[in-house]
C-alpha atoms as a PDB file:
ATOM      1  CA  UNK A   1     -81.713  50.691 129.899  1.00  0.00           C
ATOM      2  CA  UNK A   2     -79.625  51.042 133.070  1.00  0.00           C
ATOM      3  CA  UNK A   3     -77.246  47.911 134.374  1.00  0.00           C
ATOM      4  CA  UNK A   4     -79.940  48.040 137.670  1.00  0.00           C
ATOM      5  CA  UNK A   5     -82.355  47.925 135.234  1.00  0.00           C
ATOM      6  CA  UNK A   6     -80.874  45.091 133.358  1.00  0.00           C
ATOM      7  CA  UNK A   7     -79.772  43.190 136.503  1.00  0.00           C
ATOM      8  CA  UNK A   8     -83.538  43.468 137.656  1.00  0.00           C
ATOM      9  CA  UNK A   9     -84.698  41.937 134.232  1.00  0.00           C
ATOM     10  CA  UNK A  10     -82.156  39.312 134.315  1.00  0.00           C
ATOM     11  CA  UNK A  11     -82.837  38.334 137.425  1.00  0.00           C
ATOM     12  CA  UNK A  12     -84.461  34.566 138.117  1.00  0.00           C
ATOM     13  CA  UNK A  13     -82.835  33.638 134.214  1.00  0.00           C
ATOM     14  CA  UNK A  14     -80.892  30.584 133.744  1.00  0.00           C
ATOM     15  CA  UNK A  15     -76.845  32.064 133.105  1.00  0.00           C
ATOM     16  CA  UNK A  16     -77.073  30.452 129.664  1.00  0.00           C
ATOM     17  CA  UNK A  17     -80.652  32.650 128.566  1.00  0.00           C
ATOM     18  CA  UNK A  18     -78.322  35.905 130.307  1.00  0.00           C
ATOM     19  CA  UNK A  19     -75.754  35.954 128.610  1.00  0.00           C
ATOM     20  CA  UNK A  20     -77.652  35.257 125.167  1.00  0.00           C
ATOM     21  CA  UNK A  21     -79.879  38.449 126.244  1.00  0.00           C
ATOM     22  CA  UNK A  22     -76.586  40.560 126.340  1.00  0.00           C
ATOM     23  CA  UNK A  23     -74.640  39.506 123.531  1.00  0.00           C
ATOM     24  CA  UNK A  24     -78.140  39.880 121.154  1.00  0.00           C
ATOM     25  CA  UNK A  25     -78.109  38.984 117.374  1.00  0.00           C
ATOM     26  CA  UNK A  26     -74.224  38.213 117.662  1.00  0.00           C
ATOM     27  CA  UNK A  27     -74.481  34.412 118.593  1.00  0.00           C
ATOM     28  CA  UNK A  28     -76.884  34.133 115.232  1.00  0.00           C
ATOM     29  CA  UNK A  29     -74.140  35.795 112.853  1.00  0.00           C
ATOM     30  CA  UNK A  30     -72.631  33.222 110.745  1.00  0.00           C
ATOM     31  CA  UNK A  31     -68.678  33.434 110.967  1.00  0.00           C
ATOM     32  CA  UNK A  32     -66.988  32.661 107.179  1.00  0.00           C
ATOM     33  CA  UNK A  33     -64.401  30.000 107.801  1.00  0.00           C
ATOM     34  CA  UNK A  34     -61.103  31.325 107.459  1.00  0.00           C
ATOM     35  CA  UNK A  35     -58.940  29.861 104.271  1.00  0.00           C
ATOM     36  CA  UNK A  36     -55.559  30.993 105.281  1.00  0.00           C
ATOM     37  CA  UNK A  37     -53.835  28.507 102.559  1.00  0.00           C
ATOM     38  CA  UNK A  38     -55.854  29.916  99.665  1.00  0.00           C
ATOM     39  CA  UNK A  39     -54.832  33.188 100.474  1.00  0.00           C
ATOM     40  CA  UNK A  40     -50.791  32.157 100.589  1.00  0.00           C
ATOM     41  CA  UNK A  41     -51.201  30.126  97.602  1.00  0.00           C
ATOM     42  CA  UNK A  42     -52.950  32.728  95.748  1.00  0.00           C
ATOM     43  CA  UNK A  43     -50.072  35.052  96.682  1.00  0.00           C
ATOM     44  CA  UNK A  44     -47.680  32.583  95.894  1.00  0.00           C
ATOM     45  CA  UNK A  45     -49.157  31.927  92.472  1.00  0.00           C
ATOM     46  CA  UNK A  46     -49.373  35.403  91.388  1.00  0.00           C
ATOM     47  CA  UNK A  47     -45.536  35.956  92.243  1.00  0.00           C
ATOM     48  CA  UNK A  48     -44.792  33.525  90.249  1.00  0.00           C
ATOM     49  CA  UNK A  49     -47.216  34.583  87.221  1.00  0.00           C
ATOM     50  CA  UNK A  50     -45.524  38.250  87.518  1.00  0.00           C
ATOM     51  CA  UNK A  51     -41.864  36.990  87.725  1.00  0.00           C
ATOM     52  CA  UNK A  52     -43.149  34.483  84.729  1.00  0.00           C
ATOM     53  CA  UNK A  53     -44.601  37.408  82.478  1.00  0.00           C
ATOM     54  CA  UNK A  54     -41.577  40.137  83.888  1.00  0.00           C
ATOM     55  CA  UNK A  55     -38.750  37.961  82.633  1.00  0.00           C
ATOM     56  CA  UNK A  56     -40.620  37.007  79.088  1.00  0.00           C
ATOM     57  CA  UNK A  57     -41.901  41.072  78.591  1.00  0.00           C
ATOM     58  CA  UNK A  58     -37.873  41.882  79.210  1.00  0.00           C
ATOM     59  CA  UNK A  59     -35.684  39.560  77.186  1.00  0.00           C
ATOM     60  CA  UNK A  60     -34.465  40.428  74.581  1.00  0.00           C
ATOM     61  CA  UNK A  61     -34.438  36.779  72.489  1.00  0.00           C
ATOM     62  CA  UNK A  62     -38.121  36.779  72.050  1.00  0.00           C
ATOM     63  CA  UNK A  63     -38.045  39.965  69.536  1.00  0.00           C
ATOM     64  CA  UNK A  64     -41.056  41.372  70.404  1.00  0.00           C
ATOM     65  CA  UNK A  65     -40.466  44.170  67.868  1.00  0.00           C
ATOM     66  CA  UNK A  66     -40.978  41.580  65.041  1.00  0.00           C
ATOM     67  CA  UNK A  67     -44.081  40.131  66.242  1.00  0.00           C
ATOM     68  CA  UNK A  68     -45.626  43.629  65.997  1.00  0.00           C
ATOM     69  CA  UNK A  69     -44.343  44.158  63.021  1.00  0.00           C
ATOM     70  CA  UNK A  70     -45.573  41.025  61.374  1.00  0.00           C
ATOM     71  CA  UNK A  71     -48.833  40.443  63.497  1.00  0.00           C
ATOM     72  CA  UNK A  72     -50.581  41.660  60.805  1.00  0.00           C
ATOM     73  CA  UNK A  73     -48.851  40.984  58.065  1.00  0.00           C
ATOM     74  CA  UNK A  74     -50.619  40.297  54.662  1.00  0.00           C
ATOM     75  CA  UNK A  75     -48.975  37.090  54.004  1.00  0.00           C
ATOM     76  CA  UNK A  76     -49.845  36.344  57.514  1.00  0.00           C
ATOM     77  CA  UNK A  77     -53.549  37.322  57.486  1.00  0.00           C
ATOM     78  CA  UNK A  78     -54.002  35.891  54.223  1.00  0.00           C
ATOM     79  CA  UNK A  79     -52.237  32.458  55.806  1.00  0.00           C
ATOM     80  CA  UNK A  80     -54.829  32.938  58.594  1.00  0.00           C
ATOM     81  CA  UNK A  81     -58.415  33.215  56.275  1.00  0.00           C
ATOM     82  CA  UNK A  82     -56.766  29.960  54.473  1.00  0.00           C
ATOM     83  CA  UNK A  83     -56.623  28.374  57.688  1.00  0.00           C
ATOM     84  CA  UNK A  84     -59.854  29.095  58.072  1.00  0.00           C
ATOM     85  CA  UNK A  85     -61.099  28.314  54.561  1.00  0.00           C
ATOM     86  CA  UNK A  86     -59.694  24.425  54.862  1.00  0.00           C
ATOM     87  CA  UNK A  87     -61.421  24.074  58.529  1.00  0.00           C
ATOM     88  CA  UNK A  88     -64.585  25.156  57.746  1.00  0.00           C
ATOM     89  CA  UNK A  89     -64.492  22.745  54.529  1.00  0.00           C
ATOM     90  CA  UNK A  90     -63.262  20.300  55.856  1.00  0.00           C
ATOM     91  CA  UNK A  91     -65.573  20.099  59.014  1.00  0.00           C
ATOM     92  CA  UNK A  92     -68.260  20.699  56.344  1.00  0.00           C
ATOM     93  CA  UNK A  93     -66.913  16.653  54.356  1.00  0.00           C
ATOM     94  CA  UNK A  94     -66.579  15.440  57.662  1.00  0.00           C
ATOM     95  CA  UNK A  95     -70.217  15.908  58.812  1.00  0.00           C
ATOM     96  CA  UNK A  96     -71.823  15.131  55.239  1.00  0.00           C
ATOM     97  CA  UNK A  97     -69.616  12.086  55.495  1.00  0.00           C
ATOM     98  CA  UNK A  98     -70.556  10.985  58.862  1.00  0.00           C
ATOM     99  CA  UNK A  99     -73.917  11.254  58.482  1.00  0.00           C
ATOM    100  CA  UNK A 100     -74.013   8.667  55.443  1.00  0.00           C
ATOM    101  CA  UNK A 101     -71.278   6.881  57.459  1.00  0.00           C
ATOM    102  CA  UNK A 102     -74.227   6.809  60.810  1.00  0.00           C
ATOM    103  CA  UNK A 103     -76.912   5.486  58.321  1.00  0.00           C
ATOM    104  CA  UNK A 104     -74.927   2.836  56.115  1.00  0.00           C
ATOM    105  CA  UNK A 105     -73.464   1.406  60.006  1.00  0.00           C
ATOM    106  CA  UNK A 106     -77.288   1.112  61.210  1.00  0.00           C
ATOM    107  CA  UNK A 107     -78.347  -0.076  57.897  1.00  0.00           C
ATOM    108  CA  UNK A 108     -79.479  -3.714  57.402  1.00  0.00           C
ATOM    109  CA  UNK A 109     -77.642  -4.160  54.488  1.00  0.00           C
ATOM    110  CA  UNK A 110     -74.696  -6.163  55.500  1.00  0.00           C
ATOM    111  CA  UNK A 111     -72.531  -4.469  52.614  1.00  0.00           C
ATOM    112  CA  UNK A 112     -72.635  -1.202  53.313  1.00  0.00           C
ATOM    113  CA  UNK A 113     -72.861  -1.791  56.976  1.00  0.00           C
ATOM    114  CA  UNK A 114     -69.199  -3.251  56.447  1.00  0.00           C
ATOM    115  CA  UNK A 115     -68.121  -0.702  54.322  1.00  0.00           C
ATOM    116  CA  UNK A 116     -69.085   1.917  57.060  1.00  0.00           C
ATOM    117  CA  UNK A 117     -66.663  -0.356  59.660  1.00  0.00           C
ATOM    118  CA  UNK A 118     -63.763  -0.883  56.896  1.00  0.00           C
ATOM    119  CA  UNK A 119     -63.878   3.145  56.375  1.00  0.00           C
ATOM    120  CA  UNK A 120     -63.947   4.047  60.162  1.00  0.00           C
ATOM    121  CA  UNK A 121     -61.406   1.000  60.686  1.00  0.00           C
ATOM    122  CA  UNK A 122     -58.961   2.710  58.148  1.00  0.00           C
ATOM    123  CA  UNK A 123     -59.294   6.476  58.434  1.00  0.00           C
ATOM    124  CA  UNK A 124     -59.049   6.070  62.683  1.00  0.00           C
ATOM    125  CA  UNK A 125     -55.906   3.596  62.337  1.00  0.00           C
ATOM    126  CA  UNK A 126     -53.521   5.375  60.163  1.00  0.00           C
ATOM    127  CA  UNK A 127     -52.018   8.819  60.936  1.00  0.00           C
ATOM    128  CA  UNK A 128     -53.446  12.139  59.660  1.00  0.00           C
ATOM    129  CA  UNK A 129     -49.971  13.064  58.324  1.00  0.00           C
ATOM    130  CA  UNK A 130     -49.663  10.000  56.186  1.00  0.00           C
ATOM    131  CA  UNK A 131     -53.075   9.858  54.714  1.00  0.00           C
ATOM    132  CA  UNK A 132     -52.236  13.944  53.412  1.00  0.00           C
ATOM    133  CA  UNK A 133     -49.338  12.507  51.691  1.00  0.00           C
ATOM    134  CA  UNK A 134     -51.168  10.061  50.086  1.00  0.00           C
ATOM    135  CA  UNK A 135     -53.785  12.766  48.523  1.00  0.00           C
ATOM    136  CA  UNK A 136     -50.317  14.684  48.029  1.00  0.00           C
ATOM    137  CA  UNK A 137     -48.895  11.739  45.832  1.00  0.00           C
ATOM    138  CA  UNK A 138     -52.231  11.099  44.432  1.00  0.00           C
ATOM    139  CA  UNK A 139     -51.502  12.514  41.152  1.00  0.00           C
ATOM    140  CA  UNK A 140     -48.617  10.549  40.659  1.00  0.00           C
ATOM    141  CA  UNK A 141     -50.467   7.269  41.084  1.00  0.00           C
ATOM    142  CA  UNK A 142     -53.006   8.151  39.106  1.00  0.00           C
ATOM    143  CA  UNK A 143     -51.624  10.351  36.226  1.00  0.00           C
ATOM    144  CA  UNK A 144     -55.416  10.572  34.650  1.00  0.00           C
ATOM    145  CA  UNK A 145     -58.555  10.136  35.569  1.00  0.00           C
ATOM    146  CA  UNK A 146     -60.780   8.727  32.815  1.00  0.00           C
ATOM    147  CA  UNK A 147     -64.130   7.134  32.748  1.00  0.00           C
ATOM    148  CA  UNK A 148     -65.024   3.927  30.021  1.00  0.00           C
ATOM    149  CA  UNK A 149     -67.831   1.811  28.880  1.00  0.00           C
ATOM    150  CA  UNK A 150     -67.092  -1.917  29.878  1.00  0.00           C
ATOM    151  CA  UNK A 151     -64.866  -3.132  27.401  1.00  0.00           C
ATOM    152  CA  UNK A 152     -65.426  -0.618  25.557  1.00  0.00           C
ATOM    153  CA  UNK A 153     -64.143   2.985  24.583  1.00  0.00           C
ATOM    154  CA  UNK A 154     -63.029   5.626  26.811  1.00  0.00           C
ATOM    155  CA  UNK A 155     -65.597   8.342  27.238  1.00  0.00           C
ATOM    156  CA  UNK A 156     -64.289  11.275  29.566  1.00  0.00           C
ATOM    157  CA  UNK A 157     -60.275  11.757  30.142  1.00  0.00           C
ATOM    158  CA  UNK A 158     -58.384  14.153  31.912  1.00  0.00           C
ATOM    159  CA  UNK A 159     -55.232  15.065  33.546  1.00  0.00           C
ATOM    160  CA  UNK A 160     -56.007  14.258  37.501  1.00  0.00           C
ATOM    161  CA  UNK A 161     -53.825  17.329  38.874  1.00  0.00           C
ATOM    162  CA  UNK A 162     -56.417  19.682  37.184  1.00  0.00           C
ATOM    163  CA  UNK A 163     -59.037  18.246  39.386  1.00  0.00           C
ATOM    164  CA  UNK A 164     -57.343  17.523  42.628  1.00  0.00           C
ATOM    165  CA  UNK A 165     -55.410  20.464  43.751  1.00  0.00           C
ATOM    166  CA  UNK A 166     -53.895  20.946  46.584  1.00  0.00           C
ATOM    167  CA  UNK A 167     -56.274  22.960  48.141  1.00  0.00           C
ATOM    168  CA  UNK A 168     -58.874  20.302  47.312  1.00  0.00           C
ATOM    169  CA  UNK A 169     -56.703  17.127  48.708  1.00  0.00           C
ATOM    170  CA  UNK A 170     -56.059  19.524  51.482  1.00  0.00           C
ATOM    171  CA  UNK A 171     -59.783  19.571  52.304  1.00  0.00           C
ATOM    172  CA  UNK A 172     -60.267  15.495  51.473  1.00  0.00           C
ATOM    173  CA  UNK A 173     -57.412  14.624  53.642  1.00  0.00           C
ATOM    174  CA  UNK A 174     -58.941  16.322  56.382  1.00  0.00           C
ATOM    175  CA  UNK A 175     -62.313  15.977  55.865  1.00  0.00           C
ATOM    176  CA  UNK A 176     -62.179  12.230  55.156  1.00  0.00           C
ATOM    177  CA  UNK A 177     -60.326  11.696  58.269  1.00  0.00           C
ATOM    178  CA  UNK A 178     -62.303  13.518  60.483  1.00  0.00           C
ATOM    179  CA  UNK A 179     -65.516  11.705  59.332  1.00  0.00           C
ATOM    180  CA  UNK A 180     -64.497   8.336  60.978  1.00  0.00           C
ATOM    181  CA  UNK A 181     -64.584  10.737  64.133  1.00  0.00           C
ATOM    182  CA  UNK A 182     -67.784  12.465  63.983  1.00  0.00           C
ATOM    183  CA  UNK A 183     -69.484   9.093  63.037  1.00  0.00           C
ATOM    184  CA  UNK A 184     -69.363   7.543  66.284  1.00  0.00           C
ATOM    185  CA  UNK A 185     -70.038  10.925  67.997  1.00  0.00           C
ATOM    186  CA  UNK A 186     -73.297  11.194  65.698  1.00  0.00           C
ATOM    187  CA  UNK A 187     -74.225   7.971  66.741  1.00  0.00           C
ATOM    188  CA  UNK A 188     -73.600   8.138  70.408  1.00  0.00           C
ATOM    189  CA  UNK A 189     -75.854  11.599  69.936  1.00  0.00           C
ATOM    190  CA  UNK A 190     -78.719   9.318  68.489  1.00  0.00           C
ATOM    191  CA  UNK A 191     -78.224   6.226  70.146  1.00  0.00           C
ATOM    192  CA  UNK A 192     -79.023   8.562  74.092  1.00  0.00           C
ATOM    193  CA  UNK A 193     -82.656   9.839  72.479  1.00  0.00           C
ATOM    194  CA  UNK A 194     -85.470   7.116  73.681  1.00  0.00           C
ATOM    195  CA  UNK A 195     -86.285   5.390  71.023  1.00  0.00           C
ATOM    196  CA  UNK A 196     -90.183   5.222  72.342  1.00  0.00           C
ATOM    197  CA  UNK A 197     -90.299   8.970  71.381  1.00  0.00           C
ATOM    198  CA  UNK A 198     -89.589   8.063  67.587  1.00  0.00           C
ATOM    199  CA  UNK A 199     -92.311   5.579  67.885  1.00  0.00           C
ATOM    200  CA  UNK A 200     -95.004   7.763  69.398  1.00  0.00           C
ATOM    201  CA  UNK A 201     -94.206  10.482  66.685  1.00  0.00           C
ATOM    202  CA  UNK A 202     -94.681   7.907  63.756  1.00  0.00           C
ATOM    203  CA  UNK A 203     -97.577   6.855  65.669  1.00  0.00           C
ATOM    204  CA  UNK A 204     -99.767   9.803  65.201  1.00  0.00           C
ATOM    205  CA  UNK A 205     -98.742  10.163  61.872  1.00  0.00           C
ATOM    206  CA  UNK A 206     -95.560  12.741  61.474  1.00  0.00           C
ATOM    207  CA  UNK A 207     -93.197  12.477  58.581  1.00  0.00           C
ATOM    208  CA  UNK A 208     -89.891  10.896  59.196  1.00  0.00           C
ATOM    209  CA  UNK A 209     -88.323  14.677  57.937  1.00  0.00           C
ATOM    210  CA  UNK A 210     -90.470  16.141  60.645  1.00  0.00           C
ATOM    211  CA  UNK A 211     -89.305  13.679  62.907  1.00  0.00           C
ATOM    212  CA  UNK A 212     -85.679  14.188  62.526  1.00  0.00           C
ATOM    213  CA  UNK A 213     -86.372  17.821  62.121  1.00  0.00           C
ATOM    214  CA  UNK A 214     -88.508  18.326  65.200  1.00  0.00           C
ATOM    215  CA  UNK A 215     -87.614  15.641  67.972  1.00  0.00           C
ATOM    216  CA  UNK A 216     -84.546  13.793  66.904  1.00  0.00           C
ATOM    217  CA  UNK A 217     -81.715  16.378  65.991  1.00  0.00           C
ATOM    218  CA  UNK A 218     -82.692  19.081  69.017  1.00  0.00           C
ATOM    219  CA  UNK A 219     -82.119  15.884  71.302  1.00  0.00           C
ATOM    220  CA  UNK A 220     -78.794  15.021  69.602  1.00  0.00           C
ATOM    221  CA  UNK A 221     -77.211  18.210  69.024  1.00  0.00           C
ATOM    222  CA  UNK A 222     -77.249  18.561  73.624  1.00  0.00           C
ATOM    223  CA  UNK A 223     -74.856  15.000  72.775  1.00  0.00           C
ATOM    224  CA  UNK A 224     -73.349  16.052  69.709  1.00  0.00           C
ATOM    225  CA  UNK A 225     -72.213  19.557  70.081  1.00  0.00           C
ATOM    226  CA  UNK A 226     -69.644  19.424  72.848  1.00  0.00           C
ATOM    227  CA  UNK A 227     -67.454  16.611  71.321  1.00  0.00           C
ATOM    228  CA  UNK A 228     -68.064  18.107  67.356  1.00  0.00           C
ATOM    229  CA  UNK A 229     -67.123  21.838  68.662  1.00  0.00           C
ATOM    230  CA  UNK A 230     -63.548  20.715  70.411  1.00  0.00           C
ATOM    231  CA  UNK A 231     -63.164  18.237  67.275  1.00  0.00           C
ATOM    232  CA  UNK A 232     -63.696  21.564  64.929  1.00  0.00           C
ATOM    233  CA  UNK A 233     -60.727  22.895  67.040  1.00  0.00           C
ATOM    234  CA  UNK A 234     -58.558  19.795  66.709  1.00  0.00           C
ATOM    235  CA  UNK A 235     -59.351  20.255  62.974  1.00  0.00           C
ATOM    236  CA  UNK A 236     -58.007  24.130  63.155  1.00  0.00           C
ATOM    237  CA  UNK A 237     -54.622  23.294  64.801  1.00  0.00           C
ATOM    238  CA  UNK A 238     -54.428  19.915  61.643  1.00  0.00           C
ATOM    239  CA  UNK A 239     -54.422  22.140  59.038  1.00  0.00           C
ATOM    240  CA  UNK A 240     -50.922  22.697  60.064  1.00  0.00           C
ATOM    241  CA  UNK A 241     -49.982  19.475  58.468  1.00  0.00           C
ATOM    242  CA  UNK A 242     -51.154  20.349  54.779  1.00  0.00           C
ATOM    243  CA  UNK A 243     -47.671  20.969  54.000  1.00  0.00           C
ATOM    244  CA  UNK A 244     -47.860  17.373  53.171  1.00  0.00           C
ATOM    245  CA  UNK A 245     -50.220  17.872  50.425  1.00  0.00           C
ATOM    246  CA  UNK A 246     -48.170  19.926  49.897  1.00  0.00           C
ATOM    247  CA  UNK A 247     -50.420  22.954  51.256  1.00  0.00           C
ATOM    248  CA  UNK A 248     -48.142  26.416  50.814  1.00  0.00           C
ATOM    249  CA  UNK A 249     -51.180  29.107  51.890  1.00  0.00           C
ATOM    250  CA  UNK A 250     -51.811  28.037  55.511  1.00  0.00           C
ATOM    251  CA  UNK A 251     -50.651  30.293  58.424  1.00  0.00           C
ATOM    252  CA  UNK A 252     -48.497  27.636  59.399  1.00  0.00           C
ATOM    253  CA  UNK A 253     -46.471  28.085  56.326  1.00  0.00           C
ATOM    254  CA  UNK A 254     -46.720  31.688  56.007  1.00  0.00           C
ATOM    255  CA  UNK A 255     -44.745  32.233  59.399  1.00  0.00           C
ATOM    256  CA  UNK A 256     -42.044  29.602  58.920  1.00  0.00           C
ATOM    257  CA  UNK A 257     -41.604  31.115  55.104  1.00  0.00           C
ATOM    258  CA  UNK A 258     -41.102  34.621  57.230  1.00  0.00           C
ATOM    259  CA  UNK A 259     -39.137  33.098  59.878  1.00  0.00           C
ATOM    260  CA  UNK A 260     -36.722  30.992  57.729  1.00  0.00           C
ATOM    261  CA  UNK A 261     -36.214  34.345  55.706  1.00  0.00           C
ATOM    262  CA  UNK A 262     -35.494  36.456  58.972  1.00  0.00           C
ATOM    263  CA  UNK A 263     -33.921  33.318  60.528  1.00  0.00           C
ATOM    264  CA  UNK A 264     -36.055  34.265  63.915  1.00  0.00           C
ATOM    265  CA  UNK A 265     -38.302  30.915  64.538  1.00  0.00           C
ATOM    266  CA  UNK A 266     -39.337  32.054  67.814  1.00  0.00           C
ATOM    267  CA  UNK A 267     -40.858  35.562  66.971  1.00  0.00           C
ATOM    268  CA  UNK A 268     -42.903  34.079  64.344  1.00  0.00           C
ATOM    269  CA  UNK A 269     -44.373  31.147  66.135  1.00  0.00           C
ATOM    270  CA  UNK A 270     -45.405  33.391  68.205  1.00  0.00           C
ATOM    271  CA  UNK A 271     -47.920  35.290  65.475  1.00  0.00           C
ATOM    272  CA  UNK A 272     -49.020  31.997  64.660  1.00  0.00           C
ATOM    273  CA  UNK A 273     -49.508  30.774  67.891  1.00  0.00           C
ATOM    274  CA  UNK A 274     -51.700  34.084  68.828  1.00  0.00           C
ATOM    275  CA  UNK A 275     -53.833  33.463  65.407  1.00  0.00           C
ATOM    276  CA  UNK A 276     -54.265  29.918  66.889  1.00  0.00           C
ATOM    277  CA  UNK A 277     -55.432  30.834  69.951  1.00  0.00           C
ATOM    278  CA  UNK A 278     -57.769  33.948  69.059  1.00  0.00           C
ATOM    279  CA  UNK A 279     -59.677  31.664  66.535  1.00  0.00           C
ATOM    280  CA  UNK A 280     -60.245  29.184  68.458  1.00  0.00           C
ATOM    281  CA  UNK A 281     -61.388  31.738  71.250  1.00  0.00           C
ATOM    282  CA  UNK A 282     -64.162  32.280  69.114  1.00  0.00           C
ATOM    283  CA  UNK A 283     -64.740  29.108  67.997  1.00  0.00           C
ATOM    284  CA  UNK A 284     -65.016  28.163  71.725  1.00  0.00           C
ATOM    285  CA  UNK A 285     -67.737  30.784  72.287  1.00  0.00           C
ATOM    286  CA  UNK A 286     -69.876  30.140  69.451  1.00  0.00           C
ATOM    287  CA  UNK A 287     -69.937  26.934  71.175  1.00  0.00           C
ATOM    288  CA  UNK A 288     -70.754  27.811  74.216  1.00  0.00           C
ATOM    289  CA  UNK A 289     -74.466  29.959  73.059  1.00  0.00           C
ATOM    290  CA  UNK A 290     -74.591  26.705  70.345  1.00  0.00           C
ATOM    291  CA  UNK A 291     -74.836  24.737  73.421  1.00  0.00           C
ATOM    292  CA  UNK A 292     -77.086  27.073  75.832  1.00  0.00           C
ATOM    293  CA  UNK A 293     -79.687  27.318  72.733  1.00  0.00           C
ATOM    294  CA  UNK A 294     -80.065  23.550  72.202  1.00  0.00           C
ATOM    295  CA  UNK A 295     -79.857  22.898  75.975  1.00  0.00           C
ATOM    296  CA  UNK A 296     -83.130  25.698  76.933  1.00  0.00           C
ATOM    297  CA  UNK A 297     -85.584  22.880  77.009  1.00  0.00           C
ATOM    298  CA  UNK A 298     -83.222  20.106  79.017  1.00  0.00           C
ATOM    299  CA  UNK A 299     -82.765  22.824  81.362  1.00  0.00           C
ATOM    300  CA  UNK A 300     -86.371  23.211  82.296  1.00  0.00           C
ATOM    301  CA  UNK A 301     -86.839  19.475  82.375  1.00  0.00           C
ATOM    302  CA  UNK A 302     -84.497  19.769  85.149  1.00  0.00           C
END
C-alpha cells in the first residue's frame, strides 16, 4: 500500500487509532522486564566460584595425588559398605522401635504409656556420643549375662562380650537413639489422617490389617517420609561416632587409620567426605521417587 494510499485510509481516524494502525502487532508484544542485577550478580558469583575452585585445583597442600590414589582403596571401600551396613540396621531398630514406641504412647495403659515418655525422655536428652560409650562399657558392667528361676538356680550363663559386639552395640546405640526420633514423626504422620476415615472403614466391615494396610500408612508415609529420609541421612553421617563403641570398620576410621599413617589429614577427609556425600546423593533420590509414589493420589486431590 502506498503512503497516499495510507494517508487516504487514515484519514477522519482519531491520532491515537493512527498510529496503532502503523505500528501493527508491536504495541501487543509483551516486553520481558529487564533484570540487570541478576545478570551482575550472576557474573559476580561465578568469578568467585572459578577463583574458589582455581586456587583449590592448584595448591599443592590438598594432595590431590593421594586422594586418587586412595579413593578407592579397599580398606576404604570396605569402611564405606560398613557404613552402610550400621545405617541401614540401625534405621531398621529405630523404626521397629518407634512403632511399638507410637502404640504403647497412645495406649490406655498408663504403664506402658509412661514407659513410652521415660524412653523418649531419656534417649532425646542425653548425647548420641555418650549413650555409644555406654553400650561400649557395657561389658564391663555387666561381665555375664545369665538368666535364673526366682530364688532359685541359674539356668542360662554366658560371657556378655560374646553377645554384644561391637558391631551389635554399634547398631543399638544408634538404633535406640534414633527411635525416640522417629516416634514423634510416626505419630505426627498418624495424628494428620482424619480420624472419620478409620471409622467409616471399620464401619463397613474391613479388618484393622486392611485398614492400616490400605488407608492409614499411604496417608502417613506423604507425613512421614520427608522427616524419616533426612533423619536416615543424619543417621549416615552418626555412624562416625562408633569409635566410641569402640567401632574400628567404619569409613570414618578407615581414613584417619590411613591419614595418621601418611600423616596427611586433609587428603583423606577428603575421600571420606566424597563417600559421605555420594551416599547420601542417593539416599536423597530414592527419596525423592519414595515421595512422588506415595504423593500420586494427594496430587490429584489437588
Amino acid at each position: 500500500m502506498s503512503q497516499a494510499s495510507m494517508a487516504e485510509t487514515n484519514e477522519g481516524r482519531p491520532p491515537d487509532e493512527t498510529l496503532d494502525a502503523r505500528q501493527g502487532v508491536a504495541l501487543n508484544q509483551v516486553v520481558p522486564r529487564r533484570r540487570p542485577g541478576r545478570w551482575v550478580a550472576i557474573a559476580l558469583l561465578g568469578l568467585v566460584a572459578v577463583q574458589a575452585g582455581s586456587a583449590i585445583a592448584v595448591n599443592e597442600n590438598f594432595h590431590w595425588d593421594v586422594f586418587v590414589e586412595y579413593l578407592f582403596a579397599p580398606t576404604v571401600l570396605r569402611g564405606v559398605g560398613w557404613t552402610l551396613i550400621l545405617t541401614v540396621a540401625a534405621m531398621f531398630v529405630a523404626i521397629v522401635f518407634a512403632i511399638a514406641l507410637v502404640v504403647m504412647r497412645d495406649s490406655d495403659n498408663p504403664i506402658l504409656h509412661w514407659l513410652a515418655l521415660a524412653w523418649i525422655w531419656f534417649f532425646r536428652g542425653t548425647p548420641v556420643y555418650t549413650q555409644l560409650l555406654f553400650w561400649g562399657l557395657f561389658a564391663v558392667l555387666f561381665p555375664r549375662l545369665s538368666l535364673s528361676l526366682p530364688f532359685g538356680p541359674e539356668v542360662f550363663a554366658v560371657e556378655t562380650k560374646w553377645i554384644l559386639t561391637p558391631a551389635i552395640a554399634a547398631v543399638l546405640g544408634l538404633g535406640f537413639n534414633e527411635s525416640a526420633y522417629l516416634t514423634e514423626i510416626f505419630r505426627a504422620g498418624f495424628k494428620a489422617i482424619d480420624a472419620g476415615q478409620a471409622e467409616a472403614a471399620q464401619a463397613i466391615g474391613m479388618s484393622r490389617g486392611r485398614l492400616w494396610l490400605r488407608i492409614l500408612m499411604p496417608q502417613a508415609m506423604r507425613t512421614i517420609i520427608p522427616p524419616t529420609g533426612n533423619e536416615a541421612i543424619g543417621m549416615l553421617k552418626m555412624t562416625s561416632l562408633v569409635l566410641a563403641v569402640p567401632f574400628t570398620l567404619d569409613l570414618m576410621f578407615a581414613t584417619s587409620a590411613i591419614a595418621n599413617r601418611l600423616y596427611l589429614p586433609v587428603p583423606l577427609l577428603m575421600v571420606a567426605g566424597f563417600w559421605y556425600l555420594a551416599i547420601t546423593s542417593v539416599l536423597m533420590v530414592g527419596q525423592h521417587y519414595l515421595e512422588r509414589h506415595f504423593g500420586k493420589g494427594h496430587d490429584l486431590v489437588r
